[in-house]
PDB file of N, CA and C in Angstrom:
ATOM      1  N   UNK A   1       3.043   3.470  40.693  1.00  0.00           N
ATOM      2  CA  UNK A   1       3.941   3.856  41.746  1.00  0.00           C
ATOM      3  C   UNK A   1       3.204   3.817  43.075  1.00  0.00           C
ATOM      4  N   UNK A   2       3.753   3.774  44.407  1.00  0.00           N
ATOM      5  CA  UNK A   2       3.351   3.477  45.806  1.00  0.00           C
ATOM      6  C   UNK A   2       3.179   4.851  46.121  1.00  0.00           C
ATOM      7  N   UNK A   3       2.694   4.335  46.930  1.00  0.00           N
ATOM      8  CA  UNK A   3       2.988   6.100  47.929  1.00  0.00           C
ATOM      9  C   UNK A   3       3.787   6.519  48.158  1.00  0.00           C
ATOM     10  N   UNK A   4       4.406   5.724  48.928  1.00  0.00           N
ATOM     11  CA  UNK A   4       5.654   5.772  49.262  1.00  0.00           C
ATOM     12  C   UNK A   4       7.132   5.953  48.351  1.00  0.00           C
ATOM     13  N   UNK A   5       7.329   5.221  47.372  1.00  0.00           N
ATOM     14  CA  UNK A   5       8.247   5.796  46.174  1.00  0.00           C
ATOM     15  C   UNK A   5       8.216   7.472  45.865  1.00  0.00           C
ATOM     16  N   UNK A   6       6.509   7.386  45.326  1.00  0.00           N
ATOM     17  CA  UNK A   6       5.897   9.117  45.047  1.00  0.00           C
ATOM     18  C   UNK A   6       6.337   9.487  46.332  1.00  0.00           C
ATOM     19  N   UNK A   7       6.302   9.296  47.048  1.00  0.00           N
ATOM     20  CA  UNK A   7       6.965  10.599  48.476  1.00  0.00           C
ATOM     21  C   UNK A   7       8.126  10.719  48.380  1.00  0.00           C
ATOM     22  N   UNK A   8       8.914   9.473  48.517  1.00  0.00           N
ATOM     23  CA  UNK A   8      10.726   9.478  48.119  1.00  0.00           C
ATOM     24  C   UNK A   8      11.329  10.234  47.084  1.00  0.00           C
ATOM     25  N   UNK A   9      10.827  10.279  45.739  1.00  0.00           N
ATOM     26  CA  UNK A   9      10.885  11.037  44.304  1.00  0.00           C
ATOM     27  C   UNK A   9      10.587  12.029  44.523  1.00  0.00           C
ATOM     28  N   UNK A  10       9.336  12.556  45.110  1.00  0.00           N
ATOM     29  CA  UNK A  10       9.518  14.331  45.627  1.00  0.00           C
ATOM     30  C   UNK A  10      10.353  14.563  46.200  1.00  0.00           C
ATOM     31  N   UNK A  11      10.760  14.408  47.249  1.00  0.00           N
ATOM     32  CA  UNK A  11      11.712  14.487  48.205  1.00  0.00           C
ATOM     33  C   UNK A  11      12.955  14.639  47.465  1.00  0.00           C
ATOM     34  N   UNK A  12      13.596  13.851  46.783  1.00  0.00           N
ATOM     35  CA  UNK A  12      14.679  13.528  45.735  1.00  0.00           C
ATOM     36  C   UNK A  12      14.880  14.755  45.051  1.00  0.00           C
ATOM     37  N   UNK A  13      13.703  15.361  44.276  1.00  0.00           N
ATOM     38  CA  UNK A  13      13.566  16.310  43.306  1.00  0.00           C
ATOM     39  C   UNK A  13      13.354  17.676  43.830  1.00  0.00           C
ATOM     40  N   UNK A  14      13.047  17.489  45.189  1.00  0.00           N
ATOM     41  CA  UNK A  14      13.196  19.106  46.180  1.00  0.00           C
ATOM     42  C   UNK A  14      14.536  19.039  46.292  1.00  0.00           C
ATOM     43  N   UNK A  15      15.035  18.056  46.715  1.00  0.00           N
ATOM     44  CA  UNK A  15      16.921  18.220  47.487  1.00  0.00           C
ATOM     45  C   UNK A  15      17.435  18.463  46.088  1.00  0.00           C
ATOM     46  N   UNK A  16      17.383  17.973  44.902  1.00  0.00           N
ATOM     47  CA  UNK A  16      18.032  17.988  43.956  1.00  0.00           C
ATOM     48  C   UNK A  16      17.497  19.674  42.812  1.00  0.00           C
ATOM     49  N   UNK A  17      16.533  20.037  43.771  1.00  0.00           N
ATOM     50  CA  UNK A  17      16.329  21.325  43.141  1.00  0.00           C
ATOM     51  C   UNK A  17      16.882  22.541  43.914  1.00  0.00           C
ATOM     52  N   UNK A  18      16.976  21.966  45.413  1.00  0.00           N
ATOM     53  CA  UNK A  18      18.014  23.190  46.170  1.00  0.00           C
ATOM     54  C   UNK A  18      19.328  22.673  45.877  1.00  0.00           C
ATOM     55  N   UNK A  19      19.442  21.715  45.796  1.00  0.00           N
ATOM     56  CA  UNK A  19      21.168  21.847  45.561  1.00  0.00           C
ATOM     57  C   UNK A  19      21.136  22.931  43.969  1.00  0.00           C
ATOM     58  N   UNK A  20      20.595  22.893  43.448  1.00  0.00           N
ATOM     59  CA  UNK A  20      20.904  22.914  42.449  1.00  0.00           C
ATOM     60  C   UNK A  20      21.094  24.697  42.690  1.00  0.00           C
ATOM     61  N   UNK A  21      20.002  25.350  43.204  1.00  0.00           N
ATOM     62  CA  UNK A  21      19.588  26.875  43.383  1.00  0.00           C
ATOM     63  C   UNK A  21      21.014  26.908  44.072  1.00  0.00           C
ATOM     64  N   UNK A  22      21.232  25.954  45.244  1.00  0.00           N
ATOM     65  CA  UNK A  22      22.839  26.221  45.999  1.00  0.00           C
ATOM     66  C   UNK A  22      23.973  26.267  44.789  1.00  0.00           C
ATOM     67  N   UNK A  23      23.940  25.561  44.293  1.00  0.00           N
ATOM     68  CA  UNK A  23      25.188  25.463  43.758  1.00  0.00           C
ATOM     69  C   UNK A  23      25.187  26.855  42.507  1.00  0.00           C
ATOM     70  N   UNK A  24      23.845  26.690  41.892  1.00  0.00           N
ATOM     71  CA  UNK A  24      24.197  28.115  40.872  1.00  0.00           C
ATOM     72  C   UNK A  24      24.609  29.447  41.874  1.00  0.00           C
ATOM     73  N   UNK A  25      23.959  29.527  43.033  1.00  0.00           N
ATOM     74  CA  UNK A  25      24.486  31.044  43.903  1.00  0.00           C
ATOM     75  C   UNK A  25      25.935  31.066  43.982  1.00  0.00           C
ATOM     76  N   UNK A  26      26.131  29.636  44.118  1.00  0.00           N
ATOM     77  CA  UNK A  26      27.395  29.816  44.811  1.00  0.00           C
ATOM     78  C   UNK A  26      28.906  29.799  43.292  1.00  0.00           C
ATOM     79  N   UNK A  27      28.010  29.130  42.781  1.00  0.00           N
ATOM     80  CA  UNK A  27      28.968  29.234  40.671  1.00  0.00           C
ATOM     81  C   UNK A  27      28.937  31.077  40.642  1.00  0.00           C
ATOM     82  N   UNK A  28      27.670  31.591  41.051  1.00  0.00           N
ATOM     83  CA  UNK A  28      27.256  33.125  40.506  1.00  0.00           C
ATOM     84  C   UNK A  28      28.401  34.167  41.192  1.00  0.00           C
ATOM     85  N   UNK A  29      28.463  33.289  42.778  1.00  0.00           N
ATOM     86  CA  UNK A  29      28.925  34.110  43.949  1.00  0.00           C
ATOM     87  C   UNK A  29      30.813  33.839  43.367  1.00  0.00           C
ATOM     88  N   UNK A  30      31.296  33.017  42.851  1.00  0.00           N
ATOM     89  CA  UNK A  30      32.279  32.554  42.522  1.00  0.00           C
ATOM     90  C   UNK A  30      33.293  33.292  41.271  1.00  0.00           C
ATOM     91  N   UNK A  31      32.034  33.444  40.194  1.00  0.00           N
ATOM     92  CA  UNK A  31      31.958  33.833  38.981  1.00  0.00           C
ATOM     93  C   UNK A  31      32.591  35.219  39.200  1.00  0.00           C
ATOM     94  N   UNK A  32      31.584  36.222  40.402  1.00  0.00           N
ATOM     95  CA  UNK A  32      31.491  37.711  40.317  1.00  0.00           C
ATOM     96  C   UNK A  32      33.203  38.027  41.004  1.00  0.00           C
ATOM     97  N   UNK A  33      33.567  36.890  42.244  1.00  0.00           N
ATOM     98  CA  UNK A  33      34.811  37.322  42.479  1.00  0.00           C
ATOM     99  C   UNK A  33      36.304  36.984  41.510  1.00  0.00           C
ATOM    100  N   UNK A  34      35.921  35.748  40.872  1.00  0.00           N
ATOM    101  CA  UNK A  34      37.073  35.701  40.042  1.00  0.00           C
ATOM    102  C   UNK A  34      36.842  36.799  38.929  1.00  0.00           C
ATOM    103  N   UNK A  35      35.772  37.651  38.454  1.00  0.00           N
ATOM    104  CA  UNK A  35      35.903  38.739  37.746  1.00  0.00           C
ATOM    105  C   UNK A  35      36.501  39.776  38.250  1.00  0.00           C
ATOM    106  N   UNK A  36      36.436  40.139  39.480  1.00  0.00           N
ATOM    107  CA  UNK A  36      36.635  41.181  40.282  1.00  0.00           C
ATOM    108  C   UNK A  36      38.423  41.025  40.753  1.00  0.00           C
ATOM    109  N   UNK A  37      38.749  39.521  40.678  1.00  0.00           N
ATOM    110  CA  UNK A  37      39.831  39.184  41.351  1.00  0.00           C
ATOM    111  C   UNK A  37      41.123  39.652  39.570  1.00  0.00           C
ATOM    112  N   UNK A  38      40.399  38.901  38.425  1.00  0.00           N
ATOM    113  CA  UNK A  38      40.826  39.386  37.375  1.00  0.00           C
ATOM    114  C   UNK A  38      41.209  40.624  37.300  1.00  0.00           C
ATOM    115  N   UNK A  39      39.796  41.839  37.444  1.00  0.00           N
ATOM    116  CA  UNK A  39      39.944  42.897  37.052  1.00  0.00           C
ATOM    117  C   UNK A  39      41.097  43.731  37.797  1.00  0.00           C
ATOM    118  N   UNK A  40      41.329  43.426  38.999  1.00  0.00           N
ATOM    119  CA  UNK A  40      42.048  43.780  39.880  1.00  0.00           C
ATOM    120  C   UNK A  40      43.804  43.398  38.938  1.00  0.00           C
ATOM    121  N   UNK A  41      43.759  42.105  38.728  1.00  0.00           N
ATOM    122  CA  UNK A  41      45.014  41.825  38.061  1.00  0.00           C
ATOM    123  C   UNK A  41      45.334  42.229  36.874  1.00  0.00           C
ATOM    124  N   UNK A  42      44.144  42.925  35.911  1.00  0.00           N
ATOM    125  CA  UNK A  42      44.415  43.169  34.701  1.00  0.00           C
ATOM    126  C   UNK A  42      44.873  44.739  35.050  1.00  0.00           C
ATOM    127  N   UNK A  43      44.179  45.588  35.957  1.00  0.00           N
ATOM    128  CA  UNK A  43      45.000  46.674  36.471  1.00  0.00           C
ATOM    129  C   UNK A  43      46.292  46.683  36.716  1.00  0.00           C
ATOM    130  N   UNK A  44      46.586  45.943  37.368  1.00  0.00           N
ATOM    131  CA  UNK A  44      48.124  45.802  38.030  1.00  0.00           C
ATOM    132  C   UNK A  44      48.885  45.666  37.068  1.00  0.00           C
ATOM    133  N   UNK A  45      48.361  44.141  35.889  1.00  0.00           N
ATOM    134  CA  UNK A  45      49.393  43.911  34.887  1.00  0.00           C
ATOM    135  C   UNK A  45      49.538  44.714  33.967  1.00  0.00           C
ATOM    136  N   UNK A  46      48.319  46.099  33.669  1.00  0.00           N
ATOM    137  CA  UNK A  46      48.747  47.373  32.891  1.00  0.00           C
ATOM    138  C   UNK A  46      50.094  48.252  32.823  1.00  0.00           C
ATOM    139  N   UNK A  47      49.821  48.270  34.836  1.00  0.00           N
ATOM    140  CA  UNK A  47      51.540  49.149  34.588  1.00  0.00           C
ATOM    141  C   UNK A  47      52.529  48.475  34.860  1.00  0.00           C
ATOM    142  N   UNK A  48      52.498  47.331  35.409  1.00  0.00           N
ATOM    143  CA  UNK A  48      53.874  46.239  35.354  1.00  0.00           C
ATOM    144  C   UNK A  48      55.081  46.364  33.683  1.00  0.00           C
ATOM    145  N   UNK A  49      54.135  46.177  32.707  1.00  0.00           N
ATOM    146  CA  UNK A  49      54.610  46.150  31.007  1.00  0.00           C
ATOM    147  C   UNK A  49      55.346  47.827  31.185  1.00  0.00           C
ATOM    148  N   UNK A  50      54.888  49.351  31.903  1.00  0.00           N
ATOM    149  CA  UNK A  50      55.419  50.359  31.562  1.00  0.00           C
ATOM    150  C   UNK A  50      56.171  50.426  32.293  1.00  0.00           C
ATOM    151  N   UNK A  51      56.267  49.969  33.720  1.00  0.00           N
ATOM    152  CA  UNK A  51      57.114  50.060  34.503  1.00  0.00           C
ATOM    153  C   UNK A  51      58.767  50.011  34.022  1.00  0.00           C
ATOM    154  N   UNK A  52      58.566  47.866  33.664  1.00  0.00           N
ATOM    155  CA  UNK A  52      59.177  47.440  33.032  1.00  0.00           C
ATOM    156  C   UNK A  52      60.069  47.638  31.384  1.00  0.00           C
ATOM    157  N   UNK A  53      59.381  48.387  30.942  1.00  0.00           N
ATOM    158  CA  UNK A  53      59.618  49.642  29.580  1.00  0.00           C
ATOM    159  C   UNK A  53      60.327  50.432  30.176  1.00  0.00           C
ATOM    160  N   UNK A  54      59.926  51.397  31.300  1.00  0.00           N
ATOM    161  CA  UNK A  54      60.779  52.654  31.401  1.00  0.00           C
ATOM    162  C   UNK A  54      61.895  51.687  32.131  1.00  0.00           C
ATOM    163  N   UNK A  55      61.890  51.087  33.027  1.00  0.00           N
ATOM    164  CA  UNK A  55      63.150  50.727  33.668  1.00  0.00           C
ATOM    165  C   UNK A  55      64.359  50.187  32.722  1.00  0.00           C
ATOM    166  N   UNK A  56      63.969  49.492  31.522  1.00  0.00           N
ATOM    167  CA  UNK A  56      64.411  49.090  30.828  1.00  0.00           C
ATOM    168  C   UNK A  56      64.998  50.677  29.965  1.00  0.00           C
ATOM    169  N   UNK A  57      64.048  51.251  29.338  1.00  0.00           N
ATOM    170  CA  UNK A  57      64.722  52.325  28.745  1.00  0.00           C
ATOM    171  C   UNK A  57      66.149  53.215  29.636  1.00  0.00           C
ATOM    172  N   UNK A  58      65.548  53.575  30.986  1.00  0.00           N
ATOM    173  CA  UNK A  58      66.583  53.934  31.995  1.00  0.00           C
ATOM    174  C   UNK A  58      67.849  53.433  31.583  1.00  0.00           C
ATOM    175  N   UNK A  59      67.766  51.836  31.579  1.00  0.00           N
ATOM    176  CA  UNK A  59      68.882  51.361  31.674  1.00  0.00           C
ATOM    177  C   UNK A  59      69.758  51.494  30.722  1.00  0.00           C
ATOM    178  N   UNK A  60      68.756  51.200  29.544  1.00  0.00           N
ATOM    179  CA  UNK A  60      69.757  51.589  27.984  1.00  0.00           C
ATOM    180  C   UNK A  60      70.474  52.767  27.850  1.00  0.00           C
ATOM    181  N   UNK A  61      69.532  54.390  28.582  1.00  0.00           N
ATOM    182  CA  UNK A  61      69.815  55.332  28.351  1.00  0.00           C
ATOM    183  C   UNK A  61      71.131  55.390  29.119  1.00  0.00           C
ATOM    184  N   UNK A  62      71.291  54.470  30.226  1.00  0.00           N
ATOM    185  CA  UNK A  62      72.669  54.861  31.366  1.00  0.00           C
ATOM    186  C   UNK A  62      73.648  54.237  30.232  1.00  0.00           C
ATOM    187  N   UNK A  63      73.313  53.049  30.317  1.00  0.00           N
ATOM    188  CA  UNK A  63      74.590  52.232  29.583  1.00  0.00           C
ATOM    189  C   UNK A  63      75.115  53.064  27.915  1.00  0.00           C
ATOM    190  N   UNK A  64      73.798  53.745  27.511  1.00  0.00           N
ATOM    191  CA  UNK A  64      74.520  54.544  26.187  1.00  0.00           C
ATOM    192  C   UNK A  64      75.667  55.748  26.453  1.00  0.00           C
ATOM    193  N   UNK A  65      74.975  56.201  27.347  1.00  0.00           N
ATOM    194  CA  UNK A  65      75.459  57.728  28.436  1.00  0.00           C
ATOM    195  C   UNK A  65      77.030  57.195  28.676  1.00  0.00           C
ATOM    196  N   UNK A  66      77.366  55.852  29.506  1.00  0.00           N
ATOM    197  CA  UNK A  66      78.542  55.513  29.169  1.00  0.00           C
ATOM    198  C   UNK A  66      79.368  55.062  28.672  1.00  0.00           C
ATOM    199  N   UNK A  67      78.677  54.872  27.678  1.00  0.00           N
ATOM    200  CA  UNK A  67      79.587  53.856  26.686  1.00  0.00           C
ATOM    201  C   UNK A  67      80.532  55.145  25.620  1.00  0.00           C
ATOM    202  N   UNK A  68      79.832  56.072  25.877  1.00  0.00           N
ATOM    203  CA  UNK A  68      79.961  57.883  25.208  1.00  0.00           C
ATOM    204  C   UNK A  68      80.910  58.239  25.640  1.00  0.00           C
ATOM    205  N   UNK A  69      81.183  58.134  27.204  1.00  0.00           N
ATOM    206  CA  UNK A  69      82.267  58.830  28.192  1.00  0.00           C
ATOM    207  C   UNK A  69      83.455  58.716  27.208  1.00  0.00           C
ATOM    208  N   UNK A  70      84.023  59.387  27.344  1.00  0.00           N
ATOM    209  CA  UNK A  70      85.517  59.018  26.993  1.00  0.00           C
ATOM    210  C   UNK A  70      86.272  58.807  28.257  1.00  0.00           C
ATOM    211  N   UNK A  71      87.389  58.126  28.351  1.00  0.00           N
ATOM    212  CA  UNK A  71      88.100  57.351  29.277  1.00  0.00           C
ATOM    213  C   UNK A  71      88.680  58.628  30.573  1.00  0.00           C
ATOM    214  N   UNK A  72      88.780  59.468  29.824  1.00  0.00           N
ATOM    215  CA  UNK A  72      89.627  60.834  30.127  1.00  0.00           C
ATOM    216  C   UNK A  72      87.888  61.354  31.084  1.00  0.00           C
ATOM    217  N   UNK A  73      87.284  61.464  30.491  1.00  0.00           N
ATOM    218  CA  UNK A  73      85.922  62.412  30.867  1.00  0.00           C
ATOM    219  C   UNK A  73      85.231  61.200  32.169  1.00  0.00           C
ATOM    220  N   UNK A  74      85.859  59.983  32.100  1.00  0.00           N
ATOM    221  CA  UNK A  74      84.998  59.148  33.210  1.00  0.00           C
ATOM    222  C   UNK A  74      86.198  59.178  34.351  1.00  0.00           C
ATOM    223  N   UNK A  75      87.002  59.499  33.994  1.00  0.00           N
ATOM    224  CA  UNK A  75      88.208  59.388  35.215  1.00  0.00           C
ATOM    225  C   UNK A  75      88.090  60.873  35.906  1.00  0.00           C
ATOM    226  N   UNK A  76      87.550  61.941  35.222  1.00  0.00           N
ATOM    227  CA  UNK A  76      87.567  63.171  35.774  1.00  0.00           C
ATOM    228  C   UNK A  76      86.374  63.013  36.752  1.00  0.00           C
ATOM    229  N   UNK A  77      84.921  62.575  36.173  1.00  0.00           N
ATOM    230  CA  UNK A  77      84.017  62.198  36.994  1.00  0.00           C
ATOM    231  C   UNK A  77      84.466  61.158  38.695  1.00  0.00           C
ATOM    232  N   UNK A  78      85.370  60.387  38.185  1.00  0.00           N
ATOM    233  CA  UNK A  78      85.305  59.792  39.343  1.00  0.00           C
ATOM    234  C   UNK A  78      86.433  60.831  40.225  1.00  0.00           C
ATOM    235  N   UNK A  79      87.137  60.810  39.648  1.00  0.00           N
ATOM    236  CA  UNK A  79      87.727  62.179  40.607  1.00  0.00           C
ATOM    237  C   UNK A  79      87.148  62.959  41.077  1.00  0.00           C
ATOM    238  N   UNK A  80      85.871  63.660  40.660  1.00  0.00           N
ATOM    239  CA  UNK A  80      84.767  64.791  41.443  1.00  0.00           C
ATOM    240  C   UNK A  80      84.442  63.983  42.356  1.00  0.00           C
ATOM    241  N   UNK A  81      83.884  62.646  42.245  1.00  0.00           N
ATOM    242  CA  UNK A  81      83.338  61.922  42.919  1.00  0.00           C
ATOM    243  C   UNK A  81      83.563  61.885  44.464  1.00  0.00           C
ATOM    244  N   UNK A  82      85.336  61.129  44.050  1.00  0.00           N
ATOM    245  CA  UNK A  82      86.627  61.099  45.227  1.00  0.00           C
ATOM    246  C   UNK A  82      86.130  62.124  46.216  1.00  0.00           C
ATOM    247  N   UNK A  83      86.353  63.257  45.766  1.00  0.00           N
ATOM    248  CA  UNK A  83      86.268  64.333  46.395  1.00  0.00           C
ATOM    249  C   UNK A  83      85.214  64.819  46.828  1.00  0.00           C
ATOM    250  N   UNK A  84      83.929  64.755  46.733  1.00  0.00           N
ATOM    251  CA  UNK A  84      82.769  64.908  46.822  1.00  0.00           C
ATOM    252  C   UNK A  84      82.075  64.255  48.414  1.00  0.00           C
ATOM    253  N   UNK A  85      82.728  63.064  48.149  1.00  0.00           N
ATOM    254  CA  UNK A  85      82.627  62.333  49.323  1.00  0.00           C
ATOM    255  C   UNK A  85      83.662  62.205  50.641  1.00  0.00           C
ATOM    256  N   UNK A  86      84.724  62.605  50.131  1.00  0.00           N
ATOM    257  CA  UNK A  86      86.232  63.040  50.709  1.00  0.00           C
ATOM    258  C   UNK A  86      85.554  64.162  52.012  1.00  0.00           C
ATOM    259  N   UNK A  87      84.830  65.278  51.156  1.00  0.00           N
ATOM    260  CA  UNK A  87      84.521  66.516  51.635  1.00  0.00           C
ATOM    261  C   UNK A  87      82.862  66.242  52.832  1.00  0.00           C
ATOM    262  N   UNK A  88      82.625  65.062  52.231  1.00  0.00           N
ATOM    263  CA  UNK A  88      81.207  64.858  52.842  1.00  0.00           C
ATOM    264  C   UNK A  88      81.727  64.841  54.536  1.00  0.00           C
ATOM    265  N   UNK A  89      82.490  63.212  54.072  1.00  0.00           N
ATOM    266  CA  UNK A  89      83.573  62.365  55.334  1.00  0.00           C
ATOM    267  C   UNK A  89      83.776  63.738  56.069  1.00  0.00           C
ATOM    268  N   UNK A  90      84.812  64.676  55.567  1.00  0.00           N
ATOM    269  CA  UNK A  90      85.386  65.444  56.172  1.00  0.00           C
ATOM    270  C   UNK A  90      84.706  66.280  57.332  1.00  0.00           C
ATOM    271  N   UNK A  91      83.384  66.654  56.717  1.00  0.00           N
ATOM    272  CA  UNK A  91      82.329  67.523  57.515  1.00  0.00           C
ATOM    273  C   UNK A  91      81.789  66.316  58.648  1.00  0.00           C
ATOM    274  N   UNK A  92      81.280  65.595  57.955  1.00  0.00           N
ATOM    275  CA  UNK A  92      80.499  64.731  59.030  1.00  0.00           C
ATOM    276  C   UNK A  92      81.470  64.331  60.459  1.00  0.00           C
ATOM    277  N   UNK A  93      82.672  64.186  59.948  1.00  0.00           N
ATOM    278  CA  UNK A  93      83.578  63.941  61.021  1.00  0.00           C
ATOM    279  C   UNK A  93      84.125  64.958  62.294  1.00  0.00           C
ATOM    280  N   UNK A  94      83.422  66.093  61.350  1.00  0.00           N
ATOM    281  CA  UNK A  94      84.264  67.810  61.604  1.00  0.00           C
ATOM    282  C   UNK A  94      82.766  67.807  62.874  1.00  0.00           C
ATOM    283  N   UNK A  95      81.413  67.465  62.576  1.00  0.00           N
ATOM    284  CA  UNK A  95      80.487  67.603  63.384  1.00  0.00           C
ATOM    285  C   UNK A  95      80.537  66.602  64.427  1.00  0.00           C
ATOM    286  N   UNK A  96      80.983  65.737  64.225  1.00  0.00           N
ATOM    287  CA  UNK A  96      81.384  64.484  65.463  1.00  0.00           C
ATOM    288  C   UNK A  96      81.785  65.197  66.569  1.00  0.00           C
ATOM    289  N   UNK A  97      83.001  65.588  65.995  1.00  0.00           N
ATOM    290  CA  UNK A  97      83.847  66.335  67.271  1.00  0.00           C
ATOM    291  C   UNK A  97      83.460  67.161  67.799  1.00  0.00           C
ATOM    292  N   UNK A  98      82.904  68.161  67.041  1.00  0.00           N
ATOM    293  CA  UNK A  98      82.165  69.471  67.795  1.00  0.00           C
ATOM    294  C   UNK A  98      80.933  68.814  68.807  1.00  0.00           C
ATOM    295  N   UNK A  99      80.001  68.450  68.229  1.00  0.00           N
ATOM    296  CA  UNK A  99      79.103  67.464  69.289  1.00  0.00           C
ATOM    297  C   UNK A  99      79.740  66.816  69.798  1.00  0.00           C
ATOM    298  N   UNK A 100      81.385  66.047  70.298  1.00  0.00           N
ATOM    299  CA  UNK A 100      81.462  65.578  71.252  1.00  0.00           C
ATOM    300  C   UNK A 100      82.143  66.441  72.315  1.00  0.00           C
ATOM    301  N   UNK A 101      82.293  67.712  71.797  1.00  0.00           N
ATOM    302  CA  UNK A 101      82.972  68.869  72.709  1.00  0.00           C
ATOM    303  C   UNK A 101      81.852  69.740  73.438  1.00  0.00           C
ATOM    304  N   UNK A 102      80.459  69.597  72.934  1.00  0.00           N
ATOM    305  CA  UNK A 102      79.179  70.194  73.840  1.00  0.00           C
ATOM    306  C   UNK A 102      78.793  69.032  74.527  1.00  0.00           C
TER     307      UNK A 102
END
């Protein structure tokens, strides 16, 4: 070999030994956040599944709750209802006026 080759081939084998130190930091530096980025998501996706359970149970429990009513017992409910809000209207309207009389 020349001198010159032997100088080129070191040269070669330094650049090709920092890339190399570069590239593992940066695989290492890569590695630690997609763990971190995971762990973060495996948290989240823990209570997503209970969330999704209770909301789901909620729902069954409403839809059983009425499917129970009897026709008579859901018409009385909405009648409280009527009225409930009848009486709300009534006040809120009852305070309109008074605040527009001060």
């Amino acid at each position: 070999m020349t001198q010159h080759s032997h100088k080129e081939t070191n040269e070669t084998i330094a650049e090709t030994k920092n890339y190399k130190v570069t590239s593992c930091s940066n695989i290492g530096r890569s590695t630690v956040n997609a763990r971190k980025a995971r762990s973060v998501r495996d948290e989240e996706s823990s209570t997503e599944p209970e969330a999704r359970l209770s909301l789901r149970h909620l729902r069954y429990r409403y839809r059983t709750e009425e499917e129970r009513e009897s026709s008579v017992e859901c018409e009385t409910r909405r009648s409280q209802d009527r009225d409930r809000h009848k009486a709300e209207r009534a006040r809120e309207s009852l305070l309109q006026t008074i605040d527009m009389q001060e």
